[in-house]
N, C-alpha and C. Protein backbone atom coordinates (compact mmCIF):
# COMPACT_ATOMS: atom_id res chain seq x y z
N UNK A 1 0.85 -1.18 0.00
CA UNK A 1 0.00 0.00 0.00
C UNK A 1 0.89 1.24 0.00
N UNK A 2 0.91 2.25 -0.52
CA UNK A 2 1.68 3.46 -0.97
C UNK A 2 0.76 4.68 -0.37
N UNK A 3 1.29 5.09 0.62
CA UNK A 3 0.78 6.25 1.50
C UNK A 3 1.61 7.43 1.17
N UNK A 4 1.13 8.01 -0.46
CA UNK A 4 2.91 9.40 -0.34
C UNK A 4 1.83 10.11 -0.12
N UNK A 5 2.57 11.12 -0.15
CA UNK A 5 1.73 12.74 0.78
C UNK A 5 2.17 13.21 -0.70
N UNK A 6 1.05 14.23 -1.15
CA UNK A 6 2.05 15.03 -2.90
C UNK A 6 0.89 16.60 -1.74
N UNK A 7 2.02 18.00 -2.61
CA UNK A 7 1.41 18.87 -2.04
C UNK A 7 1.75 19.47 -3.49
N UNK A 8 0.33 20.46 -4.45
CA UNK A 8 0.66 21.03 -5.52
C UNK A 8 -0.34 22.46 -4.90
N UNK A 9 0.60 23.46 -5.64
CA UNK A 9 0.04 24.72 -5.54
C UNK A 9 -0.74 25.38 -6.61
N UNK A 10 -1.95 26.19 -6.88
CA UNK A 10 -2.39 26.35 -8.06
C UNK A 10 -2.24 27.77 -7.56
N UNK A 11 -2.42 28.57 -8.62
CA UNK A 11 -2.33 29.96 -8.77
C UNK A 11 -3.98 30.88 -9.47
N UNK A 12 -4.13 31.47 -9.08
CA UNK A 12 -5.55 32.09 -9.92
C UNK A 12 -5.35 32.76 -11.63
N UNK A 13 -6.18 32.39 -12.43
CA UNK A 13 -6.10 32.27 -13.93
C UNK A 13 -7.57 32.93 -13.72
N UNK A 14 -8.05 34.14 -12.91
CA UNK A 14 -9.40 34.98 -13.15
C UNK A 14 -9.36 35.80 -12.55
N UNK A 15 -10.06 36.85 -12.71
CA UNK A 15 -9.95 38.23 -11.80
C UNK A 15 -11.60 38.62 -12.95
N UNK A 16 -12.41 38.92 -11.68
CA UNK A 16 -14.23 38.80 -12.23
C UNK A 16 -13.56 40.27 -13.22
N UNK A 17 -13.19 41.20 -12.44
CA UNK A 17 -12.98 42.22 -13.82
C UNK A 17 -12.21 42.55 -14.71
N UNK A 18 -11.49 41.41 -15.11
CA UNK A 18 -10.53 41.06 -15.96
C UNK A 18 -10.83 40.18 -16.84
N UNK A 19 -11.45 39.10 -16.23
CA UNK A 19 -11.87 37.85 -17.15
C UNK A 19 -11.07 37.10 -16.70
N UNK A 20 -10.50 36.03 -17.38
CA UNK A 20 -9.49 34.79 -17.85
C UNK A 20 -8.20 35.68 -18.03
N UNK A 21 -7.28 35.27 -17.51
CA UNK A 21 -5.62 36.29 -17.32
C UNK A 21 -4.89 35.53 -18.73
N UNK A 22 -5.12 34.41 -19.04
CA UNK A 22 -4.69 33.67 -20.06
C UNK A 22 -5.38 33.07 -20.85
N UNK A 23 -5.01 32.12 -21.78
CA UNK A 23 -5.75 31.84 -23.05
C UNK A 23 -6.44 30.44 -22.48
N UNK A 24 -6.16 29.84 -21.00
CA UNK A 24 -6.68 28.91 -20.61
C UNK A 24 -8.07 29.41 -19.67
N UNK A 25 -8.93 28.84 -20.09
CA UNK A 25 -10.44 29.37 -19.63
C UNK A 25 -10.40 28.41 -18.43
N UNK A 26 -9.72 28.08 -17.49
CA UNK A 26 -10.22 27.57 -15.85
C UNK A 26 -9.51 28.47 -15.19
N UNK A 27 -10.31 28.38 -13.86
CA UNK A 27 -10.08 29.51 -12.96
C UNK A 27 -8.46 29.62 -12.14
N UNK A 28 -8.02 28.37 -12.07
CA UNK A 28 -7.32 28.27 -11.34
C UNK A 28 -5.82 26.91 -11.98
N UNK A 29 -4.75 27.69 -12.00
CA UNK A 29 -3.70 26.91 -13.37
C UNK A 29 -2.59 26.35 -12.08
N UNK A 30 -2.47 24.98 -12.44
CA UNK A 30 -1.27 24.45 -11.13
C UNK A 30 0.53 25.29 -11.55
N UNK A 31 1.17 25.38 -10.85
CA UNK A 31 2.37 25.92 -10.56
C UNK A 31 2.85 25.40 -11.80
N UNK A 32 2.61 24.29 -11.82
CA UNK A 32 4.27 23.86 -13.26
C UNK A 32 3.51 24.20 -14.62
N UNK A 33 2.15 24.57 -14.56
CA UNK A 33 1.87 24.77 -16.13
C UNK A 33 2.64 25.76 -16.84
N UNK A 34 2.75 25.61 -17.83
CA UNK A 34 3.43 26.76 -18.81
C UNK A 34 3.18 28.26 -18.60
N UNK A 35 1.45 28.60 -18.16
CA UNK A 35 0.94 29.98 -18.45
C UNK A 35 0.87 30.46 -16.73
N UNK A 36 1.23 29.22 -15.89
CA UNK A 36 1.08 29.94 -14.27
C UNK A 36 2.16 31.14 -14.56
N UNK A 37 3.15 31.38 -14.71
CA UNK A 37 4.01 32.67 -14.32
C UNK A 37 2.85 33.69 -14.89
N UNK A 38 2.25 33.61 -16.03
CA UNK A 38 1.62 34.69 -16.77
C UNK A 38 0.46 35.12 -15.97
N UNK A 39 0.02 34.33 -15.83
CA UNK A 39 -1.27 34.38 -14.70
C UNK A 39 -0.86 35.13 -13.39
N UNK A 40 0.35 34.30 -12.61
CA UNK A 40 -0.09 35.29 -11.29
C UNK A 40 0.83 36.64 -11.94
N UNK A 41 2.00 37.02 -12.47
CA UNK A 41 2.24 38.16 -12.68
C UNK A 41 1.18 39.22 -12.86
N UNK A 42 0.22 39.00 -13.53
CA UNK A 42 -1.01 39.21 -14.38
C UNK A 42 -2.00 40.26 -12.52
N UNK A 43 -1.85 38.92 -11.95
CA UNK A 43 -2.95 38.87 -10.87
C UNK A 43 -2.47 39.94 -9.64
N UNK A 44 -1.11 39.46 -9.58
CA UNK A 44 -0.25 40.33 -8.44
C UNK A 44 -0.05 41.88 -8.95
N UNK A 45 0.01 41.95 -10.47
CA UNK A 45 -0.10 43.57 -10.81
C UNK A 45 -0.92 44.29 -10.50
N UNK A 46 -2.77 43.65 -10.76
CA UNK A 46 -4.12 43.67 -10.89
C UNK A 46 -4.17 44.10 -9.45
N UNK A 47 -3.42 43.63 -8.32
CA UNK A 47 -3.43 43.61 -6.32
C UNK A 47 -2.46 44.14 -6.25
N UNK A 48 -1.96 45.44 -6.72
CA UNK A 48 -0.42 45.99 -6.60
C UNK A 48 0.22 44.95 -5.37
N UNK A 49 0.93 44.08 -6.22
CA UNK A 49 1.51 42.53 -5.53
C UNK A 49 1.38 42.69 -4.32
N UNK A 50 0.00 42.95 -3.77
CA UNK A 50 -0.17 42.18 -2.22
C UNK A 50 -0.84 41.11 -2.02
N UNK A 51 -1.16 40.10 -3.02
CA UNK A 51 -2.31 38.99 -2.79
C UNK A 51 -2.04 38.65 -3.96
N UNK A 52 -1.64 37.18 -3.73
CA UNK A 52 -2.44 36.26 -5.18
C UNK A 52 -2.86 35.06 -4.77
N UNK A 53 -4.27 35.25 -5.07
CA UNK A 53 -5.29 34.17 -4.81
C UNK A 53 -5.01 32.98 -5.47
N UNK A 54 -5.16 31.80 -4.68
CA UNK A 54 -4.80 30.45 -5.01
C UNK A 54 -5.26 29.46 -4.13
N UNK A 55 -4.69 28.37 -4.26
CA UNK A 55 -5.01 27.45 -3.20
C UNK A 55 -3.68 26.12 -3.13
N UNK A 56 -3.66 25.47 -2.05
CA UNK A 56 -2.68 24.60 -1.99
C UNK A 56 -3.23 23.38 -2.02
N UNK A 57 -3.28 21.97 -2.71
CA UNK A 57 -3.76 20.48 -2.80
C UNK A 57 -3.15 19.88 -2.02
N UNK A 58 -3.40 19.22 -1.12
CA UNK A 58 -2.90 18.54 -0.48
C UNK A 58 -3.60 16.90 -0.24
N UNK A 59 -2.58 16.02 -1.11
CA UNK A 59 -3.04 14.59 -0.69
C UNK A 59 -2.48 13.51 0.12
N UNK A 60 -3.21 12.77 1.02
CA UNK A 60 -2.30 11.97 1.45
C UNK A 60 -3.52 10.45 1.25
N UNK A 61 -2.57 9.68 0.83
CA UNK A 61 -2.80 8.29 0.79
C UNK A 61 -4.09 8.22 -0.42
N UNK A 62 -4.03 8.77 -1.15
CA UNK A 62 -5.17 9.39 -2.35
C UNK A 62 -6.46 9.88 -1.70
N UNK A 63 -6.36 10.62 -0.85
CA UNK A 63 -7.62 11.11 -0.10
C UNK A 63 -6.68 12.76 -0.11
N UNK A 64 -7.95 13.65 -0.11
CA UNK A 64 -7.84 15.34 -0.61
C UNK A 64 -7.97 15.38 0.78
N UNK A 65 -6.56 16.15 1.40
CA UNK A 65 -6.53 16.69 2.82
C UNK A 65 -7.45 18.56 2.77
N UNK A 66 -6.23 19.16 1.83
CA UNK A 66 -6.91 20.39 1.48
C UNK A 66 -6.99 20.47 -0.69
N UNK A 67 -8.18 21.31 -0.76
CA UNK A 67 -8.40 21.40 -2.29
C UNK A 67 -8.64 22.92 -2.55
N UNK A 68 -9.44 22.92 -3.72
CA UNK A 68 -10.20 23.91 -4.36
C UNK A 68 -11.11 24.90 -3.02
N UNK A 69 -11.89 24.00 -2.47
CA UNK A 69 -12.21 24.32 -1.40
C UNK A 69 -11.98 25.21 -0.52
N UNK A 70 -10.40 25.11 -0.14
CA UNK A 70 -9.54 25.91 0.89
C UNK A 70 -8.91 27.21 0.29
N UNK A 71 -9.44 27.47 -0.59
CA UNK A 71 -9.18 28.77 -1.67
C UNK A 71 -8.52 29.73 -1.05
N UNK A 72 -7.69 30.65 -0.85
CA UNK A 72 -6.90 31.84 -0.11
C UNK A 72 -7.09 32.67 -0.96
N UNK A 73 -6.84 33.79 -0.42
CA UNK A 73 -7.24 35.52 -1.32
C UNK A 73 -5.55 35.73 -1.39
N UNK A 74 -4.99 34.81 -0.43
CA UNK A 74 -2.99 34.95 -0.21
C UNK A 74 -1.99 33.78 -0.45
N UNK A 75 -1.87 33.61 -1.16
CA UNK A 75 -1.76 32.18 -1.23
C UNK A 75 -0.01 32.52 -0.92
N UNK A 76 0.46 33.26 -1.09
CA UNK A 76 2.36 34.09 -0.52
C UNK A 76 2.14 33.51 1.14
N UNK A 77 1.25 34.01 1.94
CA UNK A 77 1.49 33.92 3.04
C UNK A 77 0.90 32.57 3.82
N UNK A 78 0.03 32.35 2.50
CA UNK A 78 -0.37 30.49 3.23
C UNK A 78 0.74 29.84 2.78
């Protein structure tokens, strides 16, 4: 049985008065995609870089500790 712990960070890819920050239409783009730098640069300009909304995944043993769910308006200081 394989109990790994994986922890991935997503970054926000929306701002309601902006739209979509990139050419990918979901709200929220994980760290290693290609367009995350574009996105939060995008987002942290939009919050003169005090906030970029995101969230952190956290799994252990294939069960969702934290998700989508646990959404932050800060995701720097979570």
């Amino acid at each position: 049985m394989n109990k790994g712990l994986e922890f991935k960070s997503y970054v926000s890819n929306y701002v309601p008065e902006l739209g979509y920050l990139t050419k990918e239409k979901i709200v929220f783009l994980p760290i290693d995609h290609p367009l995350a730098e574009l996105a939060a640069q995008k987002v942290l300009n939009y919050e003169e870089n005090e906030y970029l909304p995101g969230y952190i995944k956290v799994t252990y043993d294939q069960q969702n500790i934290l998700s989508d769910e646990n959404e932050t308006d800060d995701l720097l200081e979570t």
